[in-house]
C-alpha atoms as a PDB file:
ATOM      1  CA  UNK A   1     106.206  35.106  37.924  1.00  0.00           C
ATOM      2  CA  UNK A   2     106.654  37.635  34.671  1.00  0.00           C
ATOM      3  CA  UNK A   3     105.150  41.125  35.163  1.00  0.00           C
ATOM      4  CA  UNK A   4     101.750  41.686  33.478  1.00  0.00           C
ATOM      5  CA  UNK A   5     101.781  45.672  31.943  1.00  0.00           C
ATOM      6  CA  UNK A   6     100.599  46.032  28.722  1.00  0.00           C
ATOM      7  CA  UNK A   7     100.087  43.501  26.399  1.00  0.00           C
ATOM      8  CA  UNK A   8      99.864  44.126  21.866  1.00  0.00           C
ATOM      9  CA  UNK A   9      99.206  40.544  20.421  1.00  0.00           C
ATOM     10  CA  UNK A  10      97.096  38.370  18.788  1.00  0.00           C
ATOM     11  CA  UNK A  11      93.417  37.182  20.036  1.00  0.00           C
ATOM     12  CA  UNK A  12      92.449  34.192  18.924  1.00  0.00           C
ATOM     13  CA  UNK A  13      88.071  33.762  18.936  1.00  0.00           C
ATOM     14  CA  UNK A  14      87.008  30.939  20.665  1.00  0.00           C
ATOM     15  CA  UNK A  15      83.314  31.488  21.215  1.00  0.00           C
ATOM     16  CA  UNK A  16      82.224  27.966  22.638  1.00  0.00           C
ATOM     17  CA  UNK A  17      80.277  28.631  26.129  1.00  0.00           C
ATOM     18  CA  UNK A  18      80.843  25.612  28.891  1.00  0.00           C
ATOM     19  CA  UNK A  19      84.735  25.324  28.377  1.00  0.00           C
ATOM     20  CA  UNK A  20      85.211  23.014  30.837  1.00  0.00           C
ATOM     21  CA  UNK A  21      89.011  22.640  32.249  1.00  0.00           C
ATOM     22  CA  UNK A  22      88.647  18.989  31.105  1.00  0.00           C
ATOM     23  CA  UNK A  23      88.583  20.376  27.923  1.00  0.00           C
ATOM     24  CA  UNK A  24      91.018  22.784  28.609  1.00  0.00           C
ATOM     25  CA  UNK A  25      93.455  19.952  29.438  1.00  0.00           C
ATOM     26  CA  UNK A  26      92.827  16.440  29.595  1.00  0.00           C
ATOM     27  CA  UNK A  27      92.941  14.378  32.699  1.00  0.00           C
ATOM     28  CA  UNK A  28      95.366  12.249  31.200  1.00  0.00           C
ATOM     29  CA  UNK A  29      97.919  15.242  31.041  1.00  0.00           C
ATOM     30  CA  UNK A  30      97.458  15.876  35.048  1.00  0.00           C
ATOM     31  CA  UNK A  31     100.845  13.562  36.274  1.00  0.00           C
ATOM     32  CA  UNK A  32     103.056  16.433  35.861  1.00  0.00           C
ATOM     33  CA  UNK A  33     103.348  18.749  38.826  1.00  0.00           C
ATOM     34  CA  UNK A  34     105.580  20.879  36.229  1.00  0.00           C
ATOM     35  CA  UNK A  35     104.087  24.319  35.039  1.00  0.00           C
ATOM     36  CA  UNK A  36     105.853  23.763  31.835  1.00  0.00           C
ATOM     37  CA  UNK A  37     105.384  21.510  28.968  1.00  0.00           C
ATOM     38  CA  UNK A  38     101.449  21.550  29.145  1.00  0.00           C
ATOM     39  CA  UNK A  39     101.514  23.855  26.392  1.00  0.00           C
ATOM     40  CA  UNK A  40     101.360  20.998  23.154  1.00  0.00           C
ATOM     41  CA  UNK A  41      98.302  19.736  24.979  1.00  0.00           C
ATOM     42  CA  UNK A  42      96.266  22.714  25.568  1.00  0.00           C
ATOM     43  CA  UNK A  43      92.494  21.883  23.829  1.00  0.00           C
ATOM     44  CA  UNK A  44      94.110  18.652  23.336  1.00  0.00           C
ATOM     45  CA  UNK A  45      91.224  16.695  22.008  1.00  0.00           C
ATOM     46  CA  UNK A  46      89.511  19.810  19.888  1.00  0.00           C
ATOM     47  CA  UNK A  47      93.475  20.309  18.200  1.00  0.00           C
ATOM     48  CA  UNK A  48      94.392  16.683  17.307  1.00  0.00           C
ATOM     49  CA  UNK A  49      92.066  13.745  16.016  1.00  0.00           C
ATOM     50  CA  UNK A  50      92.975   9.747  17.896  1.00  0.00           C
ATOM     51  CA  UNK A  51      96.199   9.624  15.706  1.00  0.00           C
ATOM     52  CA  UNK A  52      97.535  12.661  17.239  1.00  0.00           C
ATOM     53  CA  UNK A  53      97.365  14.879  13.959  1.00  0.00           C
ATOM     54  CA  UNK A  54      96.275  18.639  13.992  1.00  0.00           C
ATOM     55  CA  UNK A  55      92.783  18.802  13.535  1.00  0.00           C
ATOM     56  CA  UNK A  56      93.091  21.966  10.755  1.00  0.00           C
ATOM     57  CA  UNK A  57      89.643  23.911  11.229  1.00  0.00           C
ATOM     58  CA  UNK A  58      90.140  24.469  15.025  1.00  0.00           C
ATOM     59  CA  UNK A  59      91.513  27.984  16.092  1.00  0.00           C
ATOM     60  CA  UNK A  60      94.982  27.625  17.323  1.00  0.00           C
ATOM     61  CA  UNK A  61      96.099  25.271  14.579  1.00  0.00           C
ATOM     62  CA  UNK A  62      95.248  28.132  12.445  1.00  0.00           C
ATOM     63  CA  UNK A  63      98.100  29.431  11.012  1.00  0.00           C
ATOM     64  CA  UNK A  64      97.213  33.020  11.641  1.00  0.00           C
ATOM     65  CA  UNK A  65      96.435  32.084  15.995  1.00  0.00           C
ATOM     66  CA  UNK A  66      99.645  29.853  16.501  1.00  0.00           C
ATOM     67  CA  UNK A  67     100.902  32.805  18.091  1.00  0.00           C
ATOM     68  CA  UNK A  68      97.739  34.064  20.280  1.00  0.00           C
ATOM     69  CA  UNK A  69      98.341  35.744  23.449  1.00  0.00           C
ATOM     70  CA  UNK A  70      94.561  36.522  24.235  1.00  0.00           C
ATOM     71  CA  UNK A  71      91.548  34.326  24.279  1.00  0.00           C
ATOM     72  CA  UNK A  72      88.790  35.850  23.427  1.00  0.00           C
ATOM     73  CA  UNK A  73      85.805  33.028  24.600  1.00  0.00           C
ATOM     74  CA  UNK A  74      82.547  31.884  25.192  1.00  0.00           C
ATOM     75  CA  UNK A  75      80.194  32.295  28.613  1.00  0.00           C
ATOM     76  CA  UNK A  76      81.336  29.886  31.591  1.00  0.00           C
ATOM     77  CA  UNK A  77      85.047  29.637  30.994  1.00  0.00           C
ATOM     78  CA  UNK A  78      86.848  27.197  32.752  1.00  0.00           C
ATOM     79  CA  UNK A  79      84.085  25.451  34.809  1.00  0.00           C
ATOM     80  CA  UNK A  80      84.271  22.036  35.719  1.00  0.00           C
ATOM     81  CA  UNK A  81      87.085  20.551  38.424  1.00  0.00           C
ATOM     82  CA  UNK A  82      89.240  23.061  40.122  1.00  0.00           C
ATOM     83  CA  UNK A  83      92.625  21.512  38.419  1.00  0.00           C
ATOM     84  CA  UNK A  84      95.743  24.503  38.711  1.00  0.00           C
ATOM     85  CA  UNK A  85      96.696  22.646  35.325  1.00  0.00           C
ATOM     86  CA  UNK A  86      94.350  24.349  33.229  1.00  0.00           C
ATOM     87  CA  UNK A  87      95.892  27.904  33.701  1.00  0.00           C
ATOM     88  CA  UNK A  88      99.494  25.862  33.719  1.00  0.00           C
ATOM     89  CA  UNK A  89      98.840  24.895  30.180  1.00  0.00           C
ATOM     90  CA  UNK A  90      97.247  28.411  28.525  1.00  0.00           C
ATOM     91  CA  UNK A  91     100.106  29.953  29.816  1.00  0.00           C
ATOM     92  CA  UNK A  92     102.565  27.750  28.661  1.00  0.00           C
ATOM     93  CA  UNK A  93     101.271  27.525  25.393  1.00  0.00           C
ATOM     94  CA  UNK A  94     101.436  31.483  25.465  1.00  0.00           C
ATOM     95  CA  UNK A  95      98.318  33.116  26.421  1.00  0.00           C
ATOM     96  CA  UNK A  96      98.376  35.876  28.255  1.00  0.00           C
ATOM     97  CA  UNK A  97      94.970  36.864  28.434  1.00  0.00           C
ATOM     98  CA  UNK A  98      91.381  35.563  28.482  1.00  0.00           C
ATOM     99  CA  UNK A  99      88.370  37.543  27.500  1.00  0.00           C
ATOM    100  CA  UNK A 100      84.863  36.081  28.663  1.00  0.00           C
ATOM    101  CA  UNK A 101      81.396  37.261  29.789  1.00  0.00           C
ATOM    102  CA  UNK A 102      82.114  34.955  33.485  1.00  0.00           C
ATOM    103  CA  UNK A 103      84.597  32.441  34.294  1.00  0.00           C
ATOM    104  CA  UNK A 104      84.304  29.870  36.758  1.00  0.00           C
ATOM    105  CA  UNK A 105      85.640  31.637  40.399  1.00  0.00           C
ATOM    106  CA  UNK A 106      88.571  28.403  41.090  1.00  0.00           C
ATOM    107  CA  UNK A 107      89.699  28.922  37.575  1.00  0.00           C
ATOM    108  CA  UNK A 108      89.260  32.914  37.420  1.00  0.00           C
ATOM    109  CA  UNK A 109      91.321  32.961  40.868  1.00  0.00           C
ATOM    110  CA  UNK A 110      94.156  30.420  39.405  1.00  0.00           C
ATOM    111  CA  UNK A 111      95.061  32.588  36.808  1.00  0.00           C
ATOM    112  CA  UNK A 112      95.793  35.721  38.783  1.00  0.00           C
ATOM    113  CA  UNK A 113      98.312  33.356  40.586  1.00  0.00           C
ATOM    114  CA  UNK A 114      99.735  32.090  37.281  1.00  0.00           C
ATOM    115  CA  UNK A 115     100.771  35.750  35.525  1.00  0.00           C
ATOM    116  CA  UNK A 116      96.835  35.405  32.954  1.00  0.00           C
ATOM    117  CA  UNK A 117      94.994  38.146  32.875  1.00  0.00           C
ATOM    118  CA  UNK A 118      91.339  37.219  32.880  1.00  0.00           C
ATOM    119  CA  UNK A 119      88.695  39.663  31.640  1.00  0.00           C
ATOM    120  CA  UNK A 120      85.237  40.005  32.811  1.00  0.00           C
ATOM    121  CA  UNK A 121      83.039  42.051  30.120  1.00  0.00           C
ATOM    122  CA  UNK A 122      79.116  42.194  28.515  1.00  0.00           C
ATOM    123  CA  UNK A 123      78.352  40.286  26.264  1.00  0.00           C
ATOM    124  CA  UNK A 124      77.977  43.347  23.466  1.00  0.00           C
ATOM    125  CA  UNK A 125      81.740  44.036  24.052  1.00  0.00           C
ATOM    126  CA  UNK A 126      82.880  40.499  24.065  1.00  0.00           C
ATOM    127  CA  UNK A 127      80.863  40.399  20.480  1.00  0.00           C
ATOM    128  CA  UNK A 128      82.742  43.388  19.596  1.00  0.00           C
ATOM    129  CA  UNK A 129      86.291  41.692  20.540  1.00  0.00           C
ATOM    130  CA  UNK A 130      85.326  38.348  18.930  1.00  0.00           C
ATOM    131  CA  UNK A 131      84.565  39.978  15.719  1.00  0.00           C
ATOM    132  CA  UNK A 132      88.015  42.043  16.286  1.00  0.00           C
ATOM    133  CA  UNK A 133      90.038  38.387  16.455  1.00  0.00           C
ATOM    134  CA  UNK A 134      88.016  37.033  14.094  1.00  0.00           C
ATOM    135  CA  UNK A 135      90.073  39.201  11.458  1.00  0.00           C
ATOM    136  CA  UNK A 136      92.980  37.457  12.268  1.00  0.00           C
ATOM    137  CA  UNK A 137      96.743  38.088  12.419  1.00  0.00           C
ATOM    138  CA  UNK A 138      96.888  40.887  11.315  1.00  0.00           C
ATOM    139  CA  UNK A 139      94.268  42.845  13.782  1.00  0.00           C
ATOM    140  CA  UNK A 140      96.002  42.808  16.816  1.00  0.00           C
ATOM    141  CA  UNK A 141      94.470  44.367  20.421  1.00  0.00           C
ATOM    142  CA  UNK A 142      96.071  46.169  23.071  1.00  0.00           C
ATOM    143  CA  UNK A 143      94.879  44.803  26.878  1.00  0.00           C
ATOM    144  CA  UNK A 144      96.687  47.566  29.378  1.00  0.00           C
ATOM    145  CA  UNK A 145      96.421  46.569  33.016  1.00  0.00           C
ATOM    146  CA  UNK A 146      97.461  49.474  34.219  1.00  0.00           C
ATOM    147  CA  UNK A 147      95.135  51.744  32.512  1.00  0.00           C
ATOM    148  CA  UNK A 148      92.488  48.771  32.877  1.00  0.00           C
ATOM    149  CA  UNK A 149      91.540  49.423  28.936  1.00  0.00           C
ATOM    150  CA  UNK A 150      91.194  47.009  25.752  1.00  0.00           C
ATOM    151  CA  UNK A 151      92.382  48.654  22.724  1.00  0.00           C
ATOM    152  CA  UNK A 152      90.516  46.929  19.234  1.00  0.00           C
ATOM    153  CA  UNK A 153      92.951  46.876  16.044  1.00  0.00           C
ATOM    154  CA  UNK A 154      90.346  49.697  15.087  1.00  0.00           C
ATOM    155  CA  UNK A 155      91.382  51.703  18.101  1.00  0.00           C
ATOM    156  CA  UNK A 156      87.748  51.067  20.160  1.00  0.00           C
ATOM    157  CA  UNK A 157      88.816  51.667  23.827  1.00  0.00           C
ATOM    158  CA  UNK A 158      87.071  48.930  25.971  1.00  0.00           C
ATOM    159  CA  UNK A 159      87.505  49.652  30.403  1.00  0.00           C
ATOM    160  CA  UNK A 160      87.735  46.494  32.262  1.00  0.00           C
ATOM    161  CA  UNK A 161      87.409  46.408  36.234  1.00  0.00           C
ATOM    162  CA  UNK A 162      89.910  44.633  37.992  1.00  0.00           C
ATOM    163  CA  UNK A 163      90.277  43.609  41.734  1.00  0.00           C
ATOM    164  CA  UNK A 164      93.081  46.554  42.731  1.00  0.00           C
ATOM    165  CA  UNK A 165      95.111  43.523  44.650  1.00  0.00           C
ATOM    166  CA  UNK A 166      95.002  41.458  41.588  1.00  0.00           C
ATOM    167  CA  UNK A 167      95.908  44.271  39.913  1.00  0.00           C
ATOM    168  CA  UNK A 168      98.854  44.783  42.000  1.00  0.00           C
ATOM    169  CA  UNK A 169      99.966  41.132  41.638  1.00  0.00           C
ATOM    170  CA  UNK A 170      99.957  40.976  38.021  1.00  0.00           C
ATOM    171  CA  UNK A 171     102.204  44.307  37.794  1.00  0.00           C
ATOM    172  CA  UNK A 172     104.393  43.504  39.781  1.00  0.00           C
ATOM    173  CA  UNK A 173     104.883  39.436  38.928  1.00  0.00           C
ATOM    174  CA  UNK A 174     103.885  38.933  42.353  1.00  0.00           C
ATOM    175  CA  UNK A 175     102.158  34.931  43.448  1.00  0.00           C
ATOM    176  CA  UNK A 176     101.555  33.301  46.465  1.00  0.00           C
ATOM    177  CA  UNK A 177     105.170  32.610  47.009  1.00  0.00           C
ATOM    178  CA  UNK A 178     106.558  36.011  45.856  1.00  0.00           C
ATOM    179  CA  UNK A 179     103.916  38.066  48.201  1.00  0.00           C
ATOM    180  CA  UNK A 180     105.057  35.841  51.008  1.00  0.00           C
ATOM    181  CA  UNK A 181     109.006  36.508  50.133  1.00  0.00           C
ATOM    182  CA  UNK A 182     107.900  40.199  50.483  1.00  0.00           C
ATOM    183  CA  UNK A 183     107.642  39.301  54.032  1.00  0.00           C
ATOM    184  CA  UNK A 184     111.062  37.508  54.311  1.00  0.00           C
ATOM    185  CA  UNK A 185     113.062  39.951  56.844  1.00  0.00           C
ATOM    186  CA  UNK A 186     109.901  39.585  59.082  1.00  0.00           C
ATOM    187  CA  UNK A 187     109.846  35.850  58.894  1.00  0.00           C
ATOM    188  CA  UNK A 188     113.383  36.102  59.804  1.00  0.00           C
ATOM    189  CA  UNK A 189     112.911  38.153  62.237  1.00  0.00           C
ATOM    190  CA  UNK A 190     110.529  35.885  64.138  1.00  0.00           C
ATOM    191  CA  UNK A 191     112.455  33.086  63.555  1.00  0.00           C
ATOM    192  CA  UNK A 192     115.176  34.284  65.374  1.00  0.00           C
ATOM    193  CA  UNK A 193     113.273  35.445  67.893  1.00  0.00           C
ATOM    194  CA  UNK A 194     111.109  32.206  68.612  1.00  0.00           C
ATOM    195  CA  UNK A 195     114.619  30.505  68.170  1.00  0.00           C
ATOM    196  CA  UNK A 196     116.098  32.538  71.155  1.00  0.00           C
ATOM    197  CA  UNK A 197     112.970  32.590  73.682  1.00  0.00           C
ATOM    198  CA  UNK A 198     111.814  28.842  72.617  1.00  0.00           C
ATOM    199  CA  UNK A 199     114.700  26.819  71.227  1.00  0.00           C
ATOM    200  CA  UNK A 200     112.712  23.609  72.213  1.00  0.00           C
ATOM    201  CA  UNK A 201     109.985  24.323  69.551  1.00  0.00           C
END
């Protein structure tokens, strides 16, 4: 998994509150048990209409948030089922980060385990970073995990709290298989041990 430091992009305001991880990504899209290639259908039925054209007024078909790496959205993100998919396909598209007053906890915990970044704030300073995106491409914020601040285009400095093992995780590109590979001498170690004392198991 990549390292999570400091991230300087491009939020893209999405202030609809229920996203559900249906709407995230489709059900349809849920055959693959490949992280990549979820990307193109990320929001798939808010960005294209039944003939599979961009739908122009939604956010990330906006030329200015084609290249978002922060999400800054609505109450309740990522309720609904508990499919791993959902992160799969913000990350593959190229989001980095998601800003939101409270996230469902299956989706919230997915995307520490996928290298996203997922930011609990009030609602006054998720205002404050929706109007920031809302000025497009060219107002750009700063999200520093290590500091644990949000930097506005305007320089505001925003703290976020973040679970210190989370934290930890993130910097260091660390998911469930990379903390276990951490432990890969000891494994080895007991293997050989349990080989030697119990070769019948």
């Amino acid at each position: 998994m990549e390292k999570f430091e400091k991230l300087h992009g491009i939020a893209a305001p999405m202030p609809l509150v229920n996203i559900d991880t249906d709407m995230i990504i489709p059900k349809v899209f849920l055959k693959t048990i490949k992280r990549s290639g979820l990307g193109v259908n990320l929001f798939d039925e808010m960005r294209y209409d039944r003939k599979g054209n961009e739908i122009a007024d939604f956010v990330l078909n906006k030329p200015q948030y084609r290249d978002a790496q922060i999400l800054v959205a609505g109450d309740n993100f990522g309720c609904g089922s508990s499919r791993e998919h959902a992160p799969w396909a913000i990350a593959d598209f190229g989001i980095k980060c998601v800003i939101s007053t409270s996230f469902a906890d299956i989706f919230f915990s997915n995307c520490f385990k996928n290298g996203i970044l997922p930011i609990v704030l009030p609602q006054e300073q998720v205002d404050t970073l929706m109007a920031d995106a809302e000025k497009g491409a060219n107002a750009r914020m700063t999200v520093d995990l290590e500091s644990q601040v949000i930097t506005t285009s305007d320089g505001e400095a925003i703290p976020f709290e973040v679970d210190a093992f989370k934290k930890h995780c993130l910097l260091n590109g660390l998911d469930d298989i990379g903390l276990t590979l951490e432990k890969e001498g000891s494994i080895k170690a007991y293997e050989d041990t349990v080989g030697a004392t119990r070769p019948w198991v």
